[in-house]
PDB file of N, CA and C in Angstrom:
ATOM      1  N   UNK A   1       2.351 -12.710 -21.076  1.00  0.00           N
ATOM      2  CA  UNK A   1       2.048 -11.312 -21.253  1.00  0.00           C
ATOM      3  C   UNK A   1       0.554 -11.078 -21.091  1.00  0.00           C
ATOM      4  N   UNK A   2       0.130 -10.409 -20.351  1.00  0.00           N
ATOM      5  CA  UNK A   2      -0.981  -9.645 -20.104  1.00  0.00           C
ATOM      6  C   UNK A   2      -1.669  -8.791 -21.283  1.00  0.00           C
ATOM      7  N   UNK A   3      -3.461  -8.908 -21.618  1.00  0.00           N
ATOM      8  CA  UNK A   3      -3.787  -8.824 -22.985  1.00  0.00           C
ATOM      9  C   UNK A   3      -4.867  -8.007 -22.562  1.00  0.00           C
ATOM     10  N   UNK A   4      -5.524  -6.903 -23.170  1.00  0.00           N
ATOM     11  CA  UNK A   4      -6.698  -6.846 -22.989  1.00  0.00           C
ATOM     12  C   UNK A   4      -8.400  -7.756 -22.786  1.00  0.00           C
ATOM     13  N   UNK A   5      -8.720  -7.492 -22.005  1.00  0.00           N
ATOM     14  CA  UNK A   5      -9.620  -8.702 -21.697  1.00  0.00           C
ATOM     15  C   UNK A   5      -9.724  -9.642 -20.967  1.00  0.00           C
ATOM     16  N   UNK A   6      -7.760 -10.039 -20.881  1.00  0.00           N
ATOM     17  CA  UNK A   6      -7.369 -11.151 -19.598  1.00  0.00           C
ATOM     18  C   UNK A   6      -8.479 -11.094 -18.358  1.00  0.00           C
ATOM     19  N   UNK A   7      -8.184 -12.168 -18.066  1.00  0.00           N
ATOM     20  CA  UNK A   7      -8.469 -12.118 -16.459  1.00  0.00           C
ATOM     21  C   UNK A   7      -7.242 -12.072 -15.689  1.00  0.00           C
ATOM     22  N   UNK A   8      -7.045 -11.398 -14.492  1.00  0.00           N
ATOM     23  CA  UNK A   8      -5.949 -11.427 -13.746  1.00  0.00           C
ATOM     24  C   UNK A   8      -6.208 -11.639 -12.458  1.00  0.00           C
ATOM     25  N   UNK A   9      -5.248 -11.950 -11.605  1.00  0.00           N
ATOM     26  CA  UNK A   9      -5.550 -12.070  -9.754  1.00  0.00           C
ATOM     27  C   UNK A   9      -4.686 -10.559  -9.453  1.00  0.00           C
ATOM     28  N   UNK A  10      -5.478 -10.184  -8.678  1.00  0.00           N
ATOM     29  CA  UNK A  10      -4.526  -9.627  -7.775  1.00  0.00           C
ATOM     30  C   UNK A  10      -3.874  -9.640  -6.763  1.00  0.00           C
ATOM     31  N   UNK A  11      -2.909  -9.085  -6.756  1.00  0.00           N
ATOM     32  CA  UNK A  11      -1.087  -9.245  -5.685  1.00  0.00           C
ATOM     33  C   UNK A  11      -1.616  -9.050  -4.508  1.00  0.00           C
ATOM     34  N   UNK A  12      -2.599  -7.644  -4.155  1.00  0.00           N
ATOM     35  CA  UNK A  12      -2.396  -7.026  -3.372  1.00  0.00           C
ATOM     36  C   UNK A  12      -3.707  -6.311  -2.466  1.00  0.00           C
ATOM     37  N   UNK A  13      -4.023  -6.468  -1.386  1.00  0.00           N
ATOM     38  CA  UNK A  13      -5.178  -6.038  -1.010  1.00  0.00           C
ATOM     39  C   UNK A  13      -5.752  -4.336  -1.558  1.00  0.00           C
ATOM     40  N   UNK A  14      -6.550  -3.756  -1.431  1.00  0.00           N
ATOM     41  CA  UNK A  14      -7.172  -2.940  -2.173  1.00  0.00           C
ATOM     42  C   UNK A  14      -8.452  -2.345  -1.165  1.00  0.00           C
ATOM     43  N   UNK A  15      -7.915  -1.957   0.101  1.00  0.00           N
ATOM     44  CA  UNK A  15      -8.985  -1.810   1.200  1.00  0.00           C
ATOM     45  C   UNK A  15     -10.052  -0.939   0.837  1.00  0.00           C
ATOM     46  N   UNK A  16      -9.636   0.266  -0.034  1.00  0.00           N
ATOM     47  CA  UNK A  16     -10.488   1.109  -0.322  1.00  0.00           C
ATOM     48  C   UNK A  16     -11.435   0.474  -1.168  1.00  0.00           C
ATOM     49  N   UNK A  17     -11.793  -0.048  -1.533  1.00  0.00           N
ATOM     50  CA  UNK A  17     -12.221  -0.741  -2.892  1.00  0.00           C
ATOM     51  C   UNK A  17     -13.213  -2.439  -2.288  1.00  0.00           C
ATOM     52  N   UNK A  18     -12.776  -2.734  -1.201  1.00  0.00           N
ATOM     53  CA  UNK A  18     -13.569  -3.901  -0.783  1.00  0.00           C
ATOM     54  C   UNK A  18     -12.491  -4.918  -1.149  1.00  0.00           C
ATOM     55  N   UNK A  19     -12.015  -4.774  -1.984  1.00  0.00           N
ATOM     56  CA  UNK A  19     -10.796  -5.867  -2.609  1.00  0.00           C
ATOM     57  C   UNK A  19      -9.731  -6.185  -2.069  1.00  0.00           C
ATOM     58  N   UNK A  20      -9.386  -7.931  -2.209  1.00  0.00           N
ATOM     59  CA  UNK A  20      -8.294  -8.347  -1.219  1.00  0.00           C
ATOM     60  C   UNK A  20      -7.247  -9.205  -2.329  1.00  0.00           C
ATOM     61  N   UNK A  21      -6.196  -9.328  -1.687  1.00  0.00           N
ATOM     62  CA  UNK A  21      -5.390 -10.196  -2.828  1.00  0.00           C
ATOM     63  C   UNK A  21      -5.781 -11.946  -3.614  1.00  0.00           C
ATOM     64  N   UNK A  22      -5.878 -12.054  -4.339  1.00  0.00           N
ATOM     65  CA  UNK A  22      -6.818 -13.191  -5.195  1.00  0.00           C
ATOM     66  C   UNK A  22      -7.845 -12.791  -5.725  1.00  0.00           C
ATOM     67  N   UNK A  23      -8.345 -12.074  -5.521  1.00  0.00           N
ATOM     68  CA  UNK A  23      -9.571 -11.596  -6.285  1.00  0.00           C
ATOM     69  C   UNK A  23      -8.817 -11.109  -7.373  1.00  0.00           C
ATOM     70  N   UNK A  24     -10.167 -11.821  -8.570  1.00  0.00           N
ATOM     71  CA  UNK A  24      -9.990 -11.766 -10.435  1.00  0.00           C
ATOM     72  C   UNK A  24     -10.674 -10.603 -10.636  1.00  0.00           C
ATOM     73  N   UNK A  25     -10.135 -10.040 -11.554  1.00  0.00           N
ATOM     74  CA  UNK A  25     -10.734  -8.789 -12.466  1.00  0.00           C
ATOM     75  C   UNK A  25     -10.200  -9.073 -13.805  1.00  0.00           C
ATOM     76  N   UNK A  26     -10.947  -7.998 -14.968  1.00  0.00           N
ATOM     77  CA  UNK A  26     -10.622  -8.366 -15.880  1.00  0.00           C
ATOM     78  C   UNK A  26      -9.845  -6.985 -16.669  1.00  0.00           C
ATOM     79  N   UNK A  27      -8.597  -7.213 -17.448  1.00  0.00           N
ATOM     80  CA  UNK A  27      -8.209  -5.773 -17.933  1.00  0.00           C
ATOM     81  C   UNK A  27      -9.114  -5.132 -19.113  1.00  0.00           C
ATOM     82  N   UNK A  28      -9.175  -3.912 -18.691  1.00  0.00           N
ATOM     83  CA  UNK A  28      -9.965  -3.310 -19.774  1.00  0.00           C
ATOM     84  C   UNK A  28      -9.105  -2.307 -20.632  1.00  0.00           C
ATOM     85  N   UNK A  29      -8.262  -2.001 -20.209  1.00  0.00           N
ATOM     86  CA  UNK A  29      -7.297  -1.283 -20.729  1.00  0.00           C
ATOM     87  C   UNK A  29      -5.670  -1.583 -20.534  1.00  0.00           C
ATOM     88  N   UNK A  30      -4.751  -1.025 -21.395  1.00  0.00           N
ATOM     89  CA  UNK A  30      -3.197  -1.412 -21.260  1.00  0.00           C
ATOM     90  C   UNK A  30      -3.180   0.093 -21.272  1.00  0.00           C
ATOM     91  N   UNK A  31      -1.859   0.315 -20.204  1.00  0.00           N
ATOM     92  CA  UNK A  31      -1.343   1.794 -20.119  1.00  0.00           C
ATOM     93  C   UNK A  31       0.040   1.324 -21.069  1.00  0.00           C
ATOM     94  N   UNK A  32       0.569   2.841 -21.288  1.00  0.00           N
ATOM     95  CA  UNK A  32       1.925   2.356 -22.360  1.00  0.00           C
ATOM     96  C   UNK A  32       2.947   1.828 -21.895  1.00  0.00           C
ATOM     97  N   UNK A  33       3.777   0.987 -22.416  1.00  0.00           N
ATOM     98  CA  UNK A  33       4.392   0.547 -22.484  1.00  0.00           C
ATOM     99  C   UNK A  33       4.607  -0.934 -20.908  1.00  0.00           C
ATOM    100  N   UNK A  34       3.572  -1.360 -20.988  1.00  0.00           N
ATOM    101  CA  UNK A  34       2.777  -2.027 -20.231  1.00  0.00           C
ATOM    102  C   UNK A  34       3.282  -1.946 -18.853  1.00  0.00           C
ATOM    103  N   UNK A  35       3.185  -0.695 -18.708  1.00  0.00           N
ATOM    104  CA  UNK A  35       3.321  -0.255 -17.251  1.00  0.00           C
ATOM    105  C   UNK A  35       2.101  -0.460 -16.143  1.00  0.00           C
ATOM    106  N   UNK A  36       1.472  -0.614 -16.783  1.00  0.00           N
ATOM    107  CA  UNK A  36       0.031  -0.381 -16.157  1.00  0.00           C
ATOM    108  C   UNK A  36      -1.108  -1.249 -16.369  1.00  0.00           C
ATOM    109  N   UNK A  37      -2.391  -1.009 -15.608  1.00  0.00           N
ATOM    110  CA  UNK A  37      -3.272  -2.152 -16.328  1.00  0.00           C
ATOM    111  C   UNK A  37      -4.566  -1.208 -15.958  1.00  0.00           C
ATOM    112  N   UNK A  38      -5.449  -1.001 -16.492  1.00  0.00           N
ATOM    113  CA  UNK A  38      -6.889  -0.152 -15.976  1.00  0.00           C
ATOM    114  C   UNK A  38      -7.921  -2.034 -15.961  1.00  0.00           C
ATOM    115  N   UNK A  39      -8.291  -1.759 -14.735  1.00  0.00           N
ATOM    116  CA  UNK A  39      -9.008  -3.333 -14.042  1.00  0.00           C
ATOM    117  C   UNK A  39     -10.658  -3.530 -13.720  1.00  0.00           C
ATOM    118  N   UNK A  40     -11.251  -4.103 -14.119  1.00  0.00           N
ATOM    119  CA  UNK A  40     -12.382  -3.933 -13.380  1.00  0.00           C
ATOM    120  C   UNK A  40     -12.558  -5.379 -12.734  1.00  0.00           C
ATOM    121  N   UNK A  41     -13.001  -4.838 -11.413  1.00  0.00           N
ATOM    122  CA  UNK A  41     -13.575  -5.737 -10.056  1.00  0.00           C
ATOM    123  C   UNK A  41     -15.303  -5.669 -10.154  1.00  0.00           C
ATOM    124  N   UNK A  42     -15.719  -7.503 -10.600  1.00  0.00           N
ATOM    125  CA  UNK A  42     -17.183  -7.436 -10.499  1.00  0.00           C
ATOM    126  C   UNK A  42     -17.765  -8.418  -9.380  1.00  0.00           C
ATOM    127  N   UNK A  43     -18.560  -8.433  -8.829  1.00  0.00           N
ATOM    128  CA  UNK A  43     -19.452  -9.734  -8.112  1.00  0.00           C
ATOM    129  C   UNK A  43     -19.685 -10.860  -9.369  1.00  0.00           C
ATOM    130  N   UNK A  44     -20.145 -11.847  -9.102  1.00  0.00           N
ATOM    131  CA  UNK A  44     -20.417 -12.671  -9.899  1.00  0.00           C
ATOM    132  C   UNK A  44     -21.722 -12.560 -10.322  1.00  0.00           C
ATOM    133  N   UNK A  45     -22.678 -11.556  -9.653  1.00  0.00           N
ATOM    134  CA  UNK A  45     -24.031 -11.528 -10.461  1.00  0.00           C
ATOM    135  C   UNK A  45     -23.914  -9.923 -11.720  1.00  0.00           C
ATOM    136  N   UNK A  46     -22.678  -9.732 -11.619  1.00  0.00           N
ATOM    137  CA  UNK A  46     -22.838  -8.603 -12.197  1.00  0.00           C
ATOM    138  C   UNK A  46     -22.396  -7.415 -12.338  1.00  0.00           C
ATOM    139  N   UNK A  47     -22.247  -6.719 -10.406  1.00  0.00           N
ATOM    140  CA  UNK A  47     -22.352  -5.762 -10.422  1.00  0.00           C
ATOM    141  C   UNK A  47     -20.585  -5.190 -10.124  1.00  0.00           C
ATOM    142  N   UNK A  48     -20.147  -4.065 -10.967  1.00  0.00           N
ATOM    143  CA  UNK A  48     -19.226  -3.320 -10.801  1.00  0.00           C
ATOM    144  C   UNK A  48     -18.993  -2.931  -9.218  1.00  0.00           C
ATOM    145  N   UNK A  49     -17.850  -3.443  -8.891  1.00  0.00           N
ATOM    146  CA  UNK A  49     -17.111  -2.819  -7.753  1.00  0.00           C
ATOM    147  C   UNK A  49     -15.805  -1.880  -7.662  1.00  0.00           C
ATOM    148  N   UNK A  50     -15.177  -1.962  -8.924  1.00  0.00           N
ATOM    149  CA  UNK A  50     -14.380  -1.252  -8.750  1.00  0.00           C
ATOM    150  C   UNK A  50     -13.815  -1.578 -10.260  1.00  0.00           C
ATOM    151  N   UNK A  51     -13.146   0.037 -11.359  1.00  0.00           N
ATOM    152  CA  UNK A  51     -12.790   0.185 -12.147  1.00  0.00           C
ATOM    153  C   UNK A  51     -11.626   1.235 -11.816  1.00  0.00           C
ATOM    154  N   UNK A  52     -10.176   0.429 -11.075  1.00  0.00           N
ATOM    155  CA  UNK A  52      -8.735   1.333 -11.011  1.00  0.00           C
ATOM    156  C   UNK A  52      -7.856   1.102 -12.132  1.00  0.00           C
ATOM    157  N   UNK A  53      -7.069   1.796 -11.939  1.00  0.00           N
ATOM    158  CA  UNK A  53      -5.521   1.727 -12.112  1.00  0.00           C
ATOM    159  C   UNK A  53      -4.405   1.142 -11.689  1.00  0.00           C
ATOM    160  N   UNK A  54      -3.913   0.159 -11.807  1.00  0.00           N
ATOM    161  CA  UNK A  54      -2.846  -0.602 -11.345  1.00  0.00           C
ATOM    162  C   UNK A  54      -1.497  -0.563 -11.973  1.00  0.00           C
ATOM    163  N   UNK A  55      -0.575  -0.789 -10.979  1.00  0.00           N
ATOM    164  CA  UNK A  55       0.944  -1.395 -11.844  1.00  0.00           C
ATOM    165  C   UNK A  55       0.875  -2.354 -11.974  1.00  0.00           C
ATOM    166  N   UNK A  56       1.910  -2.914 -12.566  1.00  0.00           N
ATOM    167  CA  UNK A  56       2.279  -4.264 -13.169  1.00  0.00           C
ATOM    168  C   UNK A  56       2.509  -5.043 -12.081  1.00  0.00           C
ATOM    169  N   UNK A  57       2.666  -4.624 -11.299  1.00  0.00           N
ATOM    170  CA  UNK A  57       3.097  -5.709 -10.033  1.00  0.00           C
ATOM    171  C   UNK A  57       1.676  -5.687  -9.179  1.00  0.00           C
ATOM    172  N   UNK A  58       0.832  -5.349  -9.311  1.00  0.00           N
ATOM    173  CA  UNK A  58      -0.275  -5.372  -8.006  1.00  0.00           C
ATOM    174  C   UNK A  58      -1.321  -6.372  -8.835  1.00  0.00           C
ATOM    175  N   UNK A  59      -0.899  -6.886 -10.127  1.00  0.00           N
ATOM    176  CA  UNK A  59      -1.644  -8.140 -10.844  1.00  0.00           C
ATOM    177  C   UNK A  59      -0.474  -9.094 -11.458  1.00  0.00           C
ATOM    178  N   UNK A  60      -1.120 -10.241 -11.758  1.00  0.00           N
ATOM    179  CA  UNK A  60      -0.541 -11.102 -12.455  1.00  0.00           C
ATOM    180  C   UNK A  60      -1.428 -12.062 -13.091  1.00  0.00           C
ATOM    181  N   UNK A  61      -0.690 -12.590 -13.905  1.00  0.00           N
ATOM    182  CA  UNK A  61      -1.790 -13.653 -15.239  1.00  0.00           C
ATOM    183  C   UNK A  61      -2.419 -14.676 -13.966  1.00  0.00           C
ATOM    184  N   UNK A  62      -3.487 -15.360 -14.385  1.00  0.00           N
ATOM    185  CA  UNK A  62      -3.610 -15.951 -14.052  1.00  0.00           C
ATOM    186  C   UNK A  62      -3.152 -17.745 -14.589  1.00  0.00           C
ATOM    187  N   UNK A  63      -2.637 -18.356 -13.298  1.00  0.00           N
ATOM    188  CA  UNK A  63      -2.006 -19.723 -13.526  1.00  0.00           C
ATOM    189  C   UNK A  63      -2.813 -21.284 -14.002  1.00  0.00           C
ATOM    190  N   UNK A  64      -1.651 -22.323 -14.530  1.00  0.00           N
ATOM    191  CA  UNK A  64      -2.587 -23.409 -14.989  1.00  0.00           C
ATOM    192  C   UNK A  64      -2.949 -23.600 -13.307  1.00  0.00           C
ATOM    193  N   UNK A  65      -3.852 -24.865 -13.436  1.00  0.00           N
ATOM    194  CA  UNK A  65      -4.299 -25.387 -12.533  1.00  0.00           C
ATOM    195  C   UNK A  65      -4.695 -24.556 -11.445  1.00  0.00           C
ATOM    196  N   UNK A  66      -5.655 -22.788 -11.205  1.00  0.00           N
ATOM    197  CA  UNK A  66      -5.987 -22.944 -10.172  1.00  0.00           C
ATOM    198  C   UNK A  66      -7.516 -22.685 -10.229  1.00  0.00           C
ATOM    199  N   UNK A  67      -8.043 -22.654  -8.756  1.00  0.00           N
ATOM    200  CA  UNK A  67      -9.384 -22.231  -9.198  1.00  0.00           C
ATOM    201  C   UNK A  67      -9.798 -21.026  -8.383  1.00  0.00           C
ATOM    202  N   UNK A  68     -11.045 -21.075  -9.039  1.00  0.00           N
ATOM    203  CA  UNK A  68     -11.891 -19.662  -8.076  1.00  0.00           C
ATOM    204  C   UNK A  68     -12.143 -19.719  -6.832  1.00  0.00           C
ATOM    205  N   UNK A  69     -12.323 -19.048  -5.861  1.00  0.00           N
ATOM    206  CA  UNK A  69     -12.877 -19.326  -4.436  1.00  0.00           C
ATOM    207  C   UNK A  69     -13.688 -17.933  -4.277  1.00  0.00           C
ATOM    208  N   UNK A  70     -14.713 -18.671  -3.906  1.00  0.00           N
ATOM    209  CA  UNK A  70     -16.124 -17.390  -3.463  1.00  0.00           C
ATOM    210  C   UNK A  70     -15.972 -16.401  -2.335  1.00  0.00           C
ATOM    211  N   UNK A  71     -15.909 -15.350  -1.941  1.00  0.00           N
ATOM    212  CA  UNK A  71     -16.531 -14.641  -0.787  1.00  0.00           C
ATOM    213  C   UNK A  71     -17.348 -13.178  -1.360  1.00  0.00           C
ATOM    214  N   UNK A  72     -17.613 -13.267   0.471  1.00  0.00           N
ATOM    215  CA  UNK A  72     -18.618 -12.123  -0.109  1.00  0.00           C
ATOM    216  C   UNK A  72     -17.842 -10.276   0.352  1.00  0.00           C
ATOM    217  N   UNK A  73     -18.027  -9.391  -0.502  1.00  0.00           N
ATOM    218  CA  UNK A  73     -17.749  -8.106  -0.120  1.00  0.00           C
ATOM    219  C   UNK A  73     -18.218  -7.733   0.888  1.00  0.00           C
ATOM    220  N   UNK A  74     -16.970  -6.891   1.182  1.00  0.00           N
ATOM    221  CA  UNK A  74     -17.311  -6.563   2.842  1.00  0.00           C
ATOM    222  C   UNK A  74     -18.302  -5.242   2.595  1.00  0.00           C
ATOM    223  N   UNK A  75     -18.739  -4.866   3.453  1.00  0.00           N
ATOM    224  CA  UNK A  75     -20.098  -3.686   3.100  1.00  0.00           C
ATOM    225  C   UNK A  75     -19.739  -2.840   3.158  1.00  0.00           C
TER     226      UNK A  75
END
């Protein structure tokens, strides 16, 4: 189950937003009845890229054993 604070991957690319599927964000909010997830997308030095709204299906927990992989936002 998905918690406030989690980190999650996402399902699903996110063109508007710079965001592609695998990229981690973290939940900042639960919509009711955990329909939903309010997400924020950061760079690793910091900076906010994106604070949406998601369903339950366009994230998921993140799994044992995987890891991070770097790229850079598209401009």
């Amino acid at each position: 189950m998905i918690k406030e604070l989690d980190n999650v991957v996402l399902t699903v690319d996110l063109p508007q937003y710079g965001l592609a599927a695998g990229d981690i964000g973290t939940v900042v909010m639960i919509h009711p009845k955990n329909e939903g997830y309010e997400v924020e997308f950061m760079t690793l030095d910091g900076e906010t890229l994106a604070v949406t709204s998601l369903v339950a299906a366009q994230v998921r927990p993140i799994s044992h054993k995987e890891i991070a992989h770097v790229r850079l936002v598209a401009a």
